[in-house]
Structure formats: structure tokens, C-alpha cells
Protein backbone atom coordinates (compact mmCIF):
# COMPACT_ATOMS: atom_id res chain seq x y z
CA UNK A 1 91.13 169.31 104.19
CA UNK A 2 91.92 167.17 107.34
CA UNK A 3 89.58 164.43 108.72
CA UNK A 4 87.67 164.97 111.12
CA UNK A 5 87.21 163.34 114.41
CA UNK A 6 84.26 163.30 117.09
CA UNK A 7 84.18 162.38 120.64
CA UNK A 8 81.62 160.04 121.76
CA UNK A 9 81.11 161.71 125.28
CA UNK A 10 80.68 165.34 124.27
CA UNK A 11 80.56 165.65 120.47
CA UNK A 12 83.47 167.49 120.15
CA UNK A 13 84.78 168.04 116.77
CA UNK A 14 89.25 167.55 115.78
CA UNK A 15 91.04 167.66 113.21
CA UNK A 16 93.75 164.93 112.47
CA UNK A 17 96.28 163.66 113.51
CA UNK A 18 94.62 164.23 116.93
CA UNK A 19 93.42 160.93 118.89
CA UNK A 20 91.55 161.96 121.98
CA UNK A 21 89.26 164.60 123.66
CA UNK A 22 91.05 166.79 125.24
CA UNK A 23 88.40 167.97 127.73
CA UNK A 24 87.47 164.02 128.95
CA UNK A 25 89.95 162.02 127.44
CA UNK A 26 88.14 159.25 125.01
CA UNK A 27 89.38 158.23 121.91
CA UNK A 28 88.34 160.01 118.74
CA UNK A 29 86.00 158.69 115.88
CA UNK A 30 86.35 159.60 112.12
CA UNK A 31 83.77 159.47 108.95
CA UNK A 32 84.37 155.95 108.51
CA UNK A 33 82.99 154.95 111.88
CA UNK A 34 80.09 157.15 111.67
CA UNK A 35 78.75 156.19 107.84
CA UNK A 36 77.75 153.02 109.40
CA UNK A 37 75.17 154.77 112.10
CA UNK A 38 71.70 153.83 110.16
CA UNK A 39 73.18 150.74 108.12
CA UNK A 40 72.54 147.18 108.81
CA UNK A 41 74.94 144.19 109.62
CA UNK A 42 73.76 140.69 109.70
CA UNK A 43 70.68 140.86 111.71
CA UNK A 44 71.62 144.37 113.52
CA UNK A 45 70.57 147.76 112.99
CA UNK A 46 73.37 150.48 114.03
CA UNK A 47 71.54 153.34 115.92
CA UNK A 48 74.50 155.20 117.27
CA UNK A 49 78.21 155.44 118.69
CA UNK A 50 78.84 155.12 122.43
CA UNK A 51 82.40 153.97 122.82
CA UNK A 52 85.57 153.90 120.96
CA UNK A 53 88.66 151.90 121.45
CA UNK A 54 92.19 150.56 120.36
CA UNK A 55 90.61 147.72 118.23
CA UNK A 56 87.09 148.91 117.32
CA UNK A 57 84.36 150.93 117.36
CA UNK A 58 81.08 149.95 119.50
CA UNK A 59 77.80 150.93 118.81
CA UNK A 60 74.19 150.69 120.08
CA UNK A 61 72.01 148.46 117.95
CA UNK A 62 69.15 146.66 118.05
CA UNK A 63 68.30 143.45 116.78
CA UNK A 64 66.00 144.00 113.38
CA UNK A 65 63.40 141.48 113.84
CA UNK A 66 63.41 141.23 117.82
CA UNK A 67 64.23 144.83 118.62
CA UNK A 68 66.30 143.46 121.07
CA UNK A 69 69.36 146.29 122.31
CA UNK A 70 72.48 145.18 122.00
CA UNK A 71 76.33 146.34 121.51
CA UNK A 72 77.78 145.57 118.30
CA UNK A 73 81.73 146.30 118.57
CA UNK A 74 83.31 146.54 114.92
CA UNK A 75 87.19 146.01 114.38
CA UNK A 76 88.83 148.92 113.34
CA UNK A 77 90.30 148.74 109.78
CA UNK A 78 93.50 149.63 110.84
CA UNK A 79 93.92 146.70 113.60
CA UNK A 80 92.64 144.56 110.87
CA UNK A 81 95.74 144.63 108.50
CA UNK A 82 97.71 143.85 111.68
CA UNK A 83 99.25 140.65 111.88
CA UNK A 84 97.48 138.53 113.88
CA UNK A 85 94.42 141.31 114.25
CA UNK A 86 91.21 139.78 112.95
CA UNK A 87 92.30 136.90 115.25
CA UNK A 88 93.06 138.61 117.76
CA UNK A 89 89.68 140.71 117.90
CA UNK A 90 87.79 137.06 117.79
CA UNK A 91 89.47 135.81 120.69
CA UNK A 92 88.38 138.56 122.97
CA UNK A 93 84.51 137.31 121.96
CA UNK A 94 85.71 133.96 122.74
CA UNK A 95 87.21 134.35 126.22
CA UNK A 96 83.67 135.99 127.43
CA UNK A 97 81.54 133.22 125.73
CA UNK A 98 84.50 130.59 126.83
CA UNK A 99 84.19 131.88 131.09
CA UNK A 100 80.07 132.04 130.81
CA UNK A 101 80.49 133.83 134.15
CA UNK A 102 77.39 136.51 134.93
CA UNK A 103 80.01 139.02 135.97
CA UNK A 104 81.78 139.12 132.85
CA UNK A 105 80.12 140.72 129.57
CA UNK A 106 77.75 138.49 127.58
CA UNK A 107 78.79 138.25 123.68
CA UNK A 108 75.83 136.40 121.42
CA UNK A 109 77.11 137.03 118.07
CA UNK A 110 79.36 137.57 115.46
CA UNK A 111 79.91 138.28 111.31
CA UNK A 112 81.23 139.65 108.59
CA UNK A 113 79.53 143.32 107.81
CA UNK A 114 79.19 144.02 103.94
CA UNK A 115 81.87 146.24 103.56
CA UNK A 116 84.20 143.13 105.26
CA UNK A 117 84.77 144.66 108.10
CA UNK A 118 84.49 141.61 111.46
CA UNK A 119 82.54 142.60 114.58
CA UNK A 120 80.62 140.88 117.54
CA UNK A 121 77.66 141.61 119.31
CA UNK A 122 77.33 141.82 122.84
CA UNK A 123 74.70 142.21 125.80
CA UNK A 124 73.47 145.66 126.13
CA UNK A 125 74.33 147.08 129.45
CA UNK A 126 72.79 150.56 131.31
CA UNK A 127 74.88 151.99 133.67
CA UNK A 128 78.18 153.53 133.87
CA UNK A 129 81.82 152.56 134.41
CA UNK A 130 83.79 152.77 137.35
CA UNK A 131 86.06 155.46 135.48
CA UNK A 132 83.02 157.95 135.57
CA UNK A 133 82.86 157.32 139.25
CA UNK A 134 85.88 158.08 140.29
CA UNK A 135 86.03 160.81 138.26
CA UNK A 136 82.59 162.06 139.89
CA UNK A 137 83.23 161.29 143.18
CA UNK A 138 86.85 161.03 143.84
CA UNK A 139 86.67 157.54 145.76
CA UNK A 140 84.19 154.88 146.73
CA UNK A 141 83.58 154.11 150.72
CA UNK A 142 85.11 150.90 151.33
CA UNK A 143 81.77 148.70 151.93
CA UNK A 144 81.07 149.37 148.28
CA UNK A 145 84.59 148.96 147.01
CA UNK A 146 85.24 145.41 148.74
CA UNK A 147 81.26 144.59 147.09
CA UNK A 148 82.45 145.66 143.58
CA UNK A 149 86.32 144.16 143.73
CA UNK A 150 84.25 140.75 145.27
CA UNK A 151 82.70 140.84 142.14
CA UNK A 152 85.71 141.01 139.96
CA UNK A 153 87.20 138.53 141.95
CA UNK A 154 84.86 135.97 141.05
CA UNK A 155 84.64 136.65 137.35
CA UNK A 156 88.60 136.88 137.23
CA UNK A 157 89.13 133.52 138.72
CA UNK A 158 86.50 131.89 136.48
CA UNK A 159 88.42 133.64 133.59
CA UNK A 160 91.57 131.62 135.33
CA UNK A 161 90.37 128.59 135.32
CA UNK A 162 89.86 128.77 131.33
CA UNK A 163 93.05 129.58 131.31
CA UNK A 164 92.35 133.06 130.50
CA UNK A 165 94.73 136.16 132.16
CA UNK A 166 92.73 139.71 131.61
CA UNK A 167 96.11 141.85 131.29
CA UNK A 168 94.25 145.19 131.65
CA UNK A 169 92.19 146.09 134.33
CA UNK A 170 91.33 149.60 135.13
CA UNK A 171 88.40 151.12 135.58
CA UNK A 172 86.85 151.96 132.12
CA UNK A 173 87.06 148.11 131.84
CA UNK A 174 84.75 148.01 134.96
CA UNK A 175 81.71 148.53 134.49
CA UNK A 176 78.41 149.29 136.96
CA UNK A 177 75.00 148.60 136.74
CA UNK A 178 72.33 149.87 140.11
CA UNK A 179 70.48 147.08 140.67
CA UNK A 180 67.61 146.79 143.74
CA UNK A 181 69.27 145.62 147.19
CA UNK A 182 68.24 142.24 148.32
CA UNK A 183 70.60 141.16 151.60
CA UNK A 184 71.00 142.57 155.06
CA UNK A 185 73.53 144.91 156.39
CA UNK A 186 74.64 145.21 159.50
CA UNK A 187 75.91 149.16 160.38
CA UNK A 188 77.74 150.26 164.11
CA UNK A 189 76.54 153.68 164.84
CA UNK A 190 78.81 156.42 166.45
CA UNK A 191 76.90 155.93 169.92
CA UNK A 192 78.21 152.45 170.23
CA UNK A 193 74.68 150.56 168.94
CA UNK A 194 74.03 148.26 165.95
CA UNK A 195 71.45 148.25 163.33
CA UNK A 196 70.36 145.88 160.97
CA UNK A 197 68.89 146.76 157.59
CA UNK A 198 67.79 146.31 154.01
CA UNK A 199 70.51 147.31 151.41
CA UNK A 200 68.96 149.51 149.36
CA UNK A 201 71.06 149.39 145.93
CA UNK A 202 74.09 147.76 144.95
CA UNK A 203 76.55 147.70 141.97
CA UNK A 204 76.84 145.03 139.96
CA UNK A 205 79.97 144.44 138.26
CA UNK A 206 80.18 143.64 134.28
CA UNK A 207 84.00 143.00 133.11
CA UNK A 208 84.48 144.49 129.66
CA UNK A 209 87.60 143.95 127.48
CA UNK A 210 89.56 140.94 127.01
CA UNK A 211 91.03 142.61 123.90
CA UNK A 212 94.95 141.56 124.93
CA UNK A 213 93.86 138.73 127.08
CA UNK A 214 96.53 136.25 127.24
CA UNK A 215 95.86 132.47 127.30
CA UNK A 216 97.41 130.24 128.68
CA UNK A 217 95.10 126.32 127.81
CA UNK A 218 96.69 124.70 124.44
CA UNK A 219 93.34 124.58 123.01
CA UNK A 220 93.28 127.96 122.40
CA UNK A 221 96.45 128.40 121.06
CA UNK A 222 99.42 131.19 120.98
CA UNK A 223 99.03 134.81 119.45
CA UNK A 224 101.30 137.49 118.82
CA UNK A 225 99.83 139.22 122.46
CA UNK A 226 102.22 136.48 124.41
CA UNK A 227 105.48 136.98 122.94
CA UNK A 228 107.97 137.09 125.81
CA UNK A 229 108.94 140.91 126.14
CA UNK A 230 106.11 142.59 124.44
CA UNK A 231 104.08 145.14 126.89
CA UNK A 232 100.66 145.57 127.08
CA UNK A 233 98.00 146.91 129.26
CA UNK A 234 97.82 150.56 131.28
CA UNK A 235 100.79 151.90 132.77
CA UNK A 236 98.99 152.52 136.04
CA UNK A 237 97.42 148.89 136.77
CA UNK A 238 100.87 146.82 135.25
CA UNK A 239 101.85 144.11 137.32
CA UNK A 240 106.00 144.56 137.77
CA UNK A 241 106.66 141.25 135.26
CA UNK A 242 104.18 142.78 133.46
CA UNK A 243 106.02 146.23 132.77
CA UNK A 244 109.16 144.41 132.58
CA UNK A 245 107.97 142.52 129.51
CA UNK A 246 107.97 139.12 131.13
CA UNK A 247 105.79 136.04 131.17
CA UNK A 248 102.83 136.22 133.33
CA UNK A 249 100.08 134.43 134.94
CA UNK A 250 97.09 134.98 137.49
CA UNK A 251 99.06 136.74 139.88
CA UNK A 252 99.42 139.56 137.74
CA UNK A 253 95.67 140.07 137.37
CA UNK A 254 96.12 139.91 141.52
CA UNK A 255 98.41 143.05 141.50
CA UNK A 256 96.23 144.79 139.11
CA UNK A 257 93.47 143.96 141.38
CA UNK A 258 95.41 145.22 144.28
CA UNK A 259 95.91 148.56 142.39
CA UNK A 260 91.94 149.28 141.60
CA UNK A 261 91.40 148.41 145.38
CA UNK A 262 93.89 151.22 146.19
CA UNK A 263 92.02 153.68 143.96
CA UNK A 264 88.30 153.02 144.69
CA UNK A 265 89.14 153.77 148.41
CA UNK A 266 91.85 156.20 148.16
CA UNK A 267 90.96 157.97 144.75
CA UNK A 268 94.57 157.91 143.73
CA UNK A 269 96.91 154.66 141.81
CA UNK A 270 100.14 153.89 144.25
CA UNK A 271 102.48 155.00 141.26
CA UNK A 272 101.98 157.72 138.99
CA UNK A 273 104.11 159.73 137.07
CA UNK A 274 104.50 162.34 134.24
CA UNK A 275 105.34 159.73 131.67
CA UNK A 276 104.98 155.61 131.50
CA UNK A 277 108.52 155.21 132.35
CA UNK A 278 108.18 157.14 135.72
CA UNK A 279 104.65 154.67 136.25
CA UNK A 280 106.72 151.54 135.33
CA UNK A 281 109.23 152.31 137.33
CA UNK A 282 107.53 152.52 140.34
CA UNK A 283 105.52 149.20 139.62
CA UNK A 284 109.37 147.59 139.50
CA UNK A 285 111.07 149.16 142.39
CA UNK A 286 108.74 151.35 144.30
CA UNK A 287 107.80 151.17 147.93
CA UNK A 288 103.60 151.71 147.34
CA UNK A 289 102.48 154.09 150.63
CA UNK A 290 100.06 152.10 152.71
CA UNK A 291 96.29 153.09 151.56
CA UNK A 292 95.60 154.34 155.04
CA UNK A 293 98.31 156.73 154.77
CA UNK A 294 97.56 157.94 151.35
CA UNK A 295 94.62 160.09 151.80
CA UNK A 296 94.00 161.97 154.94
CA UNK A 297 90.60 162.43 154.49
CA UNK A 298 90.00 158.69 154.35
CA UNK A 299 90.01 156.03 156.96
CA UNK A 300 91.58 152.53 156.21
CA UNK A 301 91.36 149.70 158.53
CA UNK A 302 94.78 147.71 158.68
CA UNK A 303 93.05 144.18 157.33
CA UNK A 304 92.15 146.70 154.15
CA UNK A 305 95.94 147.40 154.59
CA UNK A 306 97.04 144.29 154.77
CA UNK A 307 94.90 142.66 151.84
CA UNK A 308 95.99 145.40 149.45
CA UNK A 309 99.59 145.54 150.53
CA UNK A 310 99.63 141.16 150.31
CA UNK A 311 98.11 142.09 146.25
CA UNK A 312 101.33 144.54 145.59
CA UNK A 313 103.89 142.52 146.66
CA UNK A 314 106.84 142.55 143.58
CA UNK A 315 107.60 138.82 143.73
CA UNK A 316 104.52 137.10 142.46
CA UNK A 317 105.52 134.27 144.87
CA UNK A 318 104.74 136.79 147.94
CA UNK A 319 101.22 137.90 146.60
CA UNK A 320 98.03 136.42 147.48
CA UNK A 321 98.10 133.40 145.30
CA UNK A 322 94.96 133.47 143.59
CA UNK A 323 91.89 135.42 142.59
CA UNK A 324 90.44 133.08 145.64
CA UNK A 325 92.64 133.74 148.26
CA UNK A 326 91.98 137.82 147.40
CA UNK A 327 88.10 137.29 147.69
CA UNK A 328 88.61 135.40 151.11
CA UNK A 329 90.99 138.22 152.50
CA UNK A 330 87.94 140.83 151.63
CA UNK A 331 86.74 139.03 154.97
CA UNK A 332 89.27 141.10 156.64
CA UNK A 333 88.28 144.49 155.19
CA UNK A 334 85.11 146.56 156.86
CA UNK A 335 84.66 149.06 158.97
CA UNK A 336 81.41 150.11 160.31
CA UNK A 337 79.22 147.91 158.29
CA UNK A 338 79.00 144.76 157.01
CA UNK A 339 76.59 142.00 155.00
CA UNK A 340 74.38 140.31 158.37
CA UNK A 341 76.02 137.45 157.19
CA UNK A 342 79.44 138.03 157.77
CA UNK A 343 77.96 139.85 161.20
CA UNK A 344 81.03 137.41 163.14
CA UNK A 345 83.36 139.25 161.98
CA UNK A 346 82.46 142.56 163.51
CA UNK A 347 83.85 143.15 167.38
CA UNK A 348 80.95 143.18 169.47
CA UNK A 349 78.16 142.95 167.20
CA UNK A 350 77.00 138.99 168.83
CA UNK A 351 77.58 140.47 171.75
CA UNK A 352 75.25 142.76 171.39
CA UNK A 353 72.51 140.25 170.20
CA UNK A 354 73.34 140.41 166.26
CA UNK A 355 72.59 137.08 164.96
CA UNK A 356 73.45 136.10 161.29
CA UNK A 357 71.24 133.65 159.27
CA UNK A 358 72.13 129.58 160.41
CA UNK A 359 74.41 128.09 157.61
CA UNK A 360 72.78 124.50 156.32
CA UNK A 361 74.61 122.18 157.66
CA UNK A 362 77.04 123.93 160.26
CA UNK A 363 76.62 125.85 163.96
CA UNK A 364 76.94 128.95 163.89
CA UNK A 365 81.03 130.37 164.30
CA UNK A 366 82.14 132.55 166.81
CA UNK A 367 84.76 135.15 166.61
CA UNK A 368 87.98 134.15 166.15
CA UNK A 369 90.49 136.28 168.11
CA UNK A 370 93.98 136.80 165.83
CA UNK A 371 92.48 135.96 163.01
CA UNK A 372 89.08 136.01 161.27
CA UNK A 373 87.88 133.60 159.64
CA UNK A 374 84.49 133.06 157.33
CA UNK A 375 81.69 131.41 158.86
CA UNK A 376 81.44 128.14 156.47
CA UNK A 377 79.20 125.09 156.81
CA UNK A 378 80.59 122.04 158.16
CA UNK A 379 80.81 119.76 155.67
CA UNK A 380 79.73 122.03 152.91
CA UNK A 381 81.88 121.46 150.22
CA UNK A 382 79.54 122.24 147.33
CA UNK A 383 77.26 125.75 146.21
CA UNK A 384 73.70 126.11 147.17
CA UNK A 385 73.44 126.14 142.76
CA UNK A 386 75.40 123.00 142.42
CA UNK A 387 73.34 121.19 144.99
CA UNK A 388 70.24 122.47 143.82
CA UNK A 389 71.25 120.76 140.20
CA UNK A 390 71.83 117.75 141.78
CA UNK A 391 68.56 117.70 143.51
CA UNK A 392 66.77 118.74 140.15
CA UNK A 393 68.23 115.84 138.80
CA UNK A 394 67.30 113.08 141.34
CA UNK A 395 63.85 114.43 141.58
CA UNK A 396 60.94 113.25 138.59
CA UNK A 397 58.01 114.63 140.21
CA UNK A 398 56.94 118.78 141.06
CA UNK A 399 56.53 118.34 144.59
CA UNK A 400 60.05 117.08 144.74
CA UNK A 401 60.98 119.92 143.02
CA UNK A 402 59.04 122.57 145.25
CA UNK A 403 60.67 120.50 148.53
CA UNK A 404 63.83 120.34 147.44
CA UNK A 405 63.80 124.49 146.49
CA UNK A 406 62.00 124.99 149.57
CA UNK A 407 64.75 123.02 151.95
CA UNK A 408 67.96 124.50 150.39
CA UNK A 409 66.79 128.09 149.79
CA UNK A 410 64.95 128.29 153.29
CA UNK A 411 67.80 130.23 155.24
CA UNK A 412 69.36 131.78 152.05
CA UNK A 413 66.28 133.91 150.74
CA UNK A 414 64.55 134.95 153.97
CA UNK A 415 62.78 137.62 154.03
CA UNK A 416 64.72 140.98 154.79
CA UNK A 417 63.44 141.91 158.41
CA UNK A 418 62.50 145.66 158.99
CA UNK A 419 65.61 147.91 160.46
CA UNK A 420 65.81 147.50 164.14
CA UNK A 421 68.28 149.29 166.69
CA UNK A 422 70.20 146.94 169.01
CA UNK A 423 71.95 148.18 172.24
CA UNK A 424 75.08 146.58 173.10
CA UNK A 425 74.84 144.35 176.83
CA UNK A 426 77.28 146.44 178.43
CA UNK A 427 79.60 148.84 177.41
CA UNK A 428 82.59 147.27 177.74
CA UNK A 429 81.48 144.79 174.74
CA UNK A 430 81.12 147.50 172.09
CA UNK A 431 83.89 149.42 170.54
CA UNK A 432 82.86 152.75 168.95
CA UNK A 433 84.26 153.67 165.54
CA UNK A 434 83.71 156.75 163.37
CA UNK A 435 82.20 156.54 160.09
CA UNK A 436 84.69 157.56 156.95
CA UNK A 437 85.80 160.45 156.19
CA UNK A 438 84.39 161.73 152.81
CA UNK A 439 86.19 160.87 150.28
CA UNK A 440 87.58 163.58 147.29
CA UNK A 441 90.60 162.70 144.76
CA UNK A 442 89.89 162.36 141.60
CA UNK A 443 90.63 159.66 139.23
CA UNK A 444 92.34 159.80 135.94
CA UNK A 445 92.23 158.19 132.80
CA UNK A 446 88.47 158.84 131.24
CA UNK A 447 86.91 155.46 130.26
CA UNK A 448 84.44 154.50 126.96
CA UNK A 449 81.89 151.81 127.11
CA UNK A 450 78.33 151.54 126.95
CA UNK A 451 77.63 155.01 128.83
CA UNK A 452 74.27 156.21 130.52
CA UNK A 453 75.39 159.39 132.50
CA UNK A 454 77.10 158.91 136.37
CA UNK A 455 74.21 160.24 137.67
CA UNK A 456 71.69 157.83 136.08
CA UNK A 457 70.34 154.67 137.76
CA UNK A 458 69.81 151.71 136.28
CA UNK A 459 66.18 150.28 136.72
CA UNK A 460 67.21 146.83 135.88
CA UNK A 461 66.30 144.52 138.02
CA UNK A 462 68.99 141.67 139.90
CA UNK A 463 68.86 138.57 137.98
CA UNK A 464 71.30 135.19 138.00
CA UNK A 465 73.11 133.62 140.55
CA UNK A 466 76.37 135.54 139.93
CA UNK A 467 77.95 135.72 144.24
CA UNK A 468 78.21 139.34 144.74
């Protein structure tokens, strides 16, 4: 009699040889993987299966003393007699415990199980990946997209400066958690006017998956994931030097950047193809179609344009340079709405009496006709975190404390005003814009993870520092 397999999203039964579900795409599970449901490893309980992948199987458990819910991913025996595997599988626990970044996946943990089998434990996360919502929705609108790519920017270029290149992004790596609003938004309406209102929700971003994570620091050492003409990652998010089996570095997390950009506003990759040849191909030598002519039922300004077109460039000399350099041409991308903030950069909204928050230590910066540029403190060349540890550490007494909180957080956590409706001073200062069009491709490619339904919310609330 042939094995059978399950799928963690629906519970749909195969037989072998067969891999995936064929109605949502994840990857199969046999006996093996589901004995352990109910056993015990180290100090975790295993309560159930909620994602498969290429290396292991991950589970929900909870911590057997605590109670605590966690994610306990356990190698797969198969990867394990690979060369190099158990290795391998230990590295991708140490890249997210090496970056300590809040946007990348917490792992706590990890062991030997009884039956020898190697896993790690990680943070337990509520929400659901950005594969489900594409899939759900078709396409993000583009305030929302440049908030979530933001996000990854930050966590990719603290996984850079460990020396650490992700290799695979794509959405099921991405992965969304509703959290309560806490800035100001600034939104043009059709008739011309501005408001100026609490954001009500957000996404925040969690980066799964550093499974063939290449590094680059000698402290970490080679693995058999950076031999020079070996291929790895999705066909649809491979940088060009990536698909052509050669060396790379940050720049090709930049292209594959560039590509989930593309997606989350047009709900469709800039190459595709029947096979991975076809998508490879088109990474090499393509000519990608600008997003704002991909999808006719979506509006893209031409800094969106730009910024995306800058990420696809073939030569990784041409690209935007860094995971820095991507998150400062975000400036560039809005339409009708943006973070009261960044209120600047939208034509006529001073004008018409917008003002966004002073920055400590700087006037306030005007438009910039050509070419926008962030509003930045003069002088400022450290974080609001970074001073306040420096402060913490010169003070000895509470009230130096409470002054020192109370001077540098003054202007960054004000209170959220109520919305308000401003008219422009004349009409010849306001520029009217239409919102965007609704957006409806669909995505491919069905992601696994820690799953809670695409149309849950998370109640957690917003914790950390992590810049979103």
C-alpha cells in the first residue's frame, strides 16, 4: 500500500510519489511527520502541523512548563543524510539569532529530539503570509506595499551587515501580522482637499526562511549552498547572477526585492513562464514592462516606476546599491496618501496648511522641486534608540531618566490628533489625483508558515522599536 500524504492547509489526503496539494499548492506531509503530533521534544509539546517545507516540518507547540506557543521546525530525515544538511538546517537558526532584528523571525531554541532527529524553536507568530494575500486579493494598494517592502528593507540590510544574503524571497517567506495603527496619515481627496488621520491597522512584517542563506563573514564559514554555479531560490524572484549560477551579494536580495514590489502592486511577477527555463530566461535577458503599464486596472506613479525599474536592472552595478538606498527611494513612491511625516513630499499639501511633526534638531524642509528628498535633522546622525541608550547611560538618578525620555520622545510619540479636513489656499496650489484603481490579479505560488486564515486579524498588540 502507498504512503500517504496530507496537506496542512486543507487536509487533503495523496498517495505517493505525489509532493503537493493540488488544489493550493503546499507541500505534502507523510506518517512520519504526523507520529510526532502529541510527543514531547526537549522542553516542547507538539500540538499540531501548520507548515511544511524543503528541509523540515514545523509545528505548533507549546512550551511544557510555561505554556508558552511557539514553532518548533524539525529537519526532515531526508535533508539530514545530505551532505552538509544538519549544518545547513543550524545555520538558518543562526542567521535569525545572529541579525537580532524585530523584523526578522525570533528563534530561542534548539535540540536533539529522541528519535535524533535536529530541530529549532521559534517565536510563535498569528497572522498570515503575504502569499495568502495575494492570492485573496490579487494586489496590495501601494501605501501598504511601500509600508510592508520598508519593512523588509530594514531587516534585509541588518541581515547584510552580518554578512548574511537571504537568496529567496517571495512571498510565503513574508509574513504579516495586523497590529493597532499608531502614526498619522496624510490622504488628498478627489475634490482637491487634505485630511489628516489616525492609521487604523498596519502590517507588520516577520521574514521567515534563511534555509539557503548564503554568508558571506569568515566567521561563519563556507557550506555546500555557495558553490559557484549551484542554483537556488524561486524561479520567479532570481536575481539574473543568481539564475545564471554565479556568485552573489546584496544586490541580488535588491532585485528580488524589486520583483515582490512589482507583485504586491501589480498582482503579477515581471517574468513568468510555463517552465523555470522560460522564468530564468527572462530574469537574464528580458526587458521587465514598467509596473504602471502592467495592469490596467492599477495606477503607478513614475517614482514607483522608477524605484522598481532602478531594483531590476541586470548589471548589479546599475541597481540601487543597497538595501538602504531602496528604503530611501520608497520616499519617491505615494500617491494619494502618505505618513504626516513625510507630508513634504506631497505637491501642495504645506500649501494647504499640512504641517508635519518638527524634527529634533533641524527646521523643518521644504519641497524640493526635481527631486525629493527626506526631511532629516540637521546634525542628526544617530537614532532616537541609540541616543536614548546613551542618555540611559549618563544618567544615575530616575528623574534623569523621566527628562531625558520626556525630551527625546516629545515630538516622536505625540498624541494622534482627531481627523480634520484642510482646504487648499487657492486652487492653483492643489493638484487633484484619483484614488487607485482596484486591484485584481492573482498571485501564484501558495505559501506554508505559521497560518491563521487571510481573513483573520491579529489582536497582537505593536511592540519594539523595529522602523516600519
Amino acid at each position: 500500500m502507498k504512503e500517504q500524504r496530507t496537506c496542512p492547509q486543507c487536509g487533503r489526503m495523496y498517495s505517493a510519489p505525489e509532493t503537493q496539494c493540488a488544489v493550493d499548492g503546499s507541500a505534502l506531509y507523510g506518517p512520519k511527520a504526523e507520529a510526532r503530533v502529541g510527543q514531547t521534544i526537549g522542553n516542547y509539546e507538539l500540538l499540531s502541523i501548520i507548515g511544511v517545507g524543503g528541509m523540515g516540518v514545523v509545528y505548533k507547540g507549546q512550551h511544557a512548563i510555561l505554556e508558552k506557543p511557539v514553532a518548533v521546525k524539525v529537519l526532515n530525515e531526508r535533508f539530514a543524510q545530505r551532505e552538509g544538511g544538519i549544518d545547513q538546517f543550524l545555520r538558518e537558526a543562526k542567521a535569525a539569532t545572529r541579525t537580532r532584528h524585530p523584523n526578522i523571525v525570533d528563534v530561542t531554541d534548539f535540540g536533539t529530539a529522541p528519535d535524533g532527529s535536529v530541530y529549532f524553536v521559534m517565536e510563535f507568530l498569528e497572522g498570515v503570509s503575504l502569499e495568502d494575500i495575494l492570492a485573496r486579493d490579487g494586489a496590495i494598494e501601494l501605501f501598504n506595499a511601500v509600508n510592508i517592502v520598508r519593512q523588509i528593507g530594514h531587516a534585509l540590510a541588518a541581515a547584510h551587515q552580518e554578512g548574511i544574503i537571504h537568496r529567496d524571497l517571495k512571498p510565503e517567506n513574508i509574513f504579516l501580522i495586523n497590529r493597532e495603527g499608531r502614526r498619522r496619515v496624510v490622504r488628498r481627496q478627489t475634490d482637491g482637499s487634505f485630511s489628516v488621520e489616525k492609521e487604523s491597522a498596519f502590517d507588520f512584517v516577520k521574514l521567515l526562511d534563511f534555509g539557503v542563506a548564503k554568508y558571506t563573514l569568515d566567521d561563519v564559514g563556507p557550506s555546500y549552498t555557495t558553490r559557484a554555479g549551484m542554483i537556488f531560490g524561486t524561479p520567479q524572484y532570481m536575481s539574473p547572477e543568481q539564475a545564471r549560477g554565479e556568485p552573489v551579494d546584496a544586490r541580488s536580495d535588491v532585485y528580488a526585492l524589486g520583483v515582490l514590489f512589482y507583485e504586491m502592486i501589480t498582482g503579477a511577477v515581471p517574468f513568468d513562464g510555463d517552465n523555470a527555463l522560460d522564468i530564468l530566461n527572462g530574469h537574464v535577458s528580458g526587458i521587465p514592462v514598467p509596473p504602471s503599464q502592467k495592469n490596467p486596472n492599477v495606477h503607478v506613479d513614475q517614482g514607483t516606476d522608477r524605484t522598481i525599474l532602478k531594483c531590476l536592472e541586470k548589471d548589479p552595478a546599475n541597481r540601487l546599491q543597497s538595501m538602504e538606498a531602496l528604503v530611501e527611494g520608497l520616499l519617491e513612491c505615494f500617491t494619494d496618501q502618505v505618513f504626516l511625516r513625510d507630508a513634504h513630499m506631497m505637491p501642495g499639501a504645506l500649501e494647504a496648511g499640512i504641517v508635519p511633526p518638527p524634527v529634533t534638531g533641524g527646521a523643518q524642509m521644504q519641497p524640493v522641486s526635481g527631486k525629493l528628498k527626506p526631511r532629516v535633522a540637521a546634525g542628526r546622525s544617530k537614532s532616537i534608540t541609540d541616543e536614548l541608550g546613551e542618555l540611559f547611560s549618563k544618567s544615575s538618578t530616575p528623574n534623569n531618566l523621566e527628562q531625558a525620555l520626556e525630551s527625546a520622545l516629545a515630538t516622536e510619540n505625540a498624541p494622534p490628533k482627531e481627523r480634520r479636513e484642510v482646504r487648499p489656499l487657492s486652487s492653483e496650489q492643489t493638484k487633484t489625483s484619483s484614488a487607485p484603481e482596484p486591484r485584481s490579479r492573482k498571485a501564484t505560488n501558495k505559501g506554508i508558515g505559521v497560518f491563521k486564515g487571510p481573513e483573520e486579524k491579529s489582536k497582537t498588540k505593536p511592540f519594539g522599536s523595529g522602523d516600519r
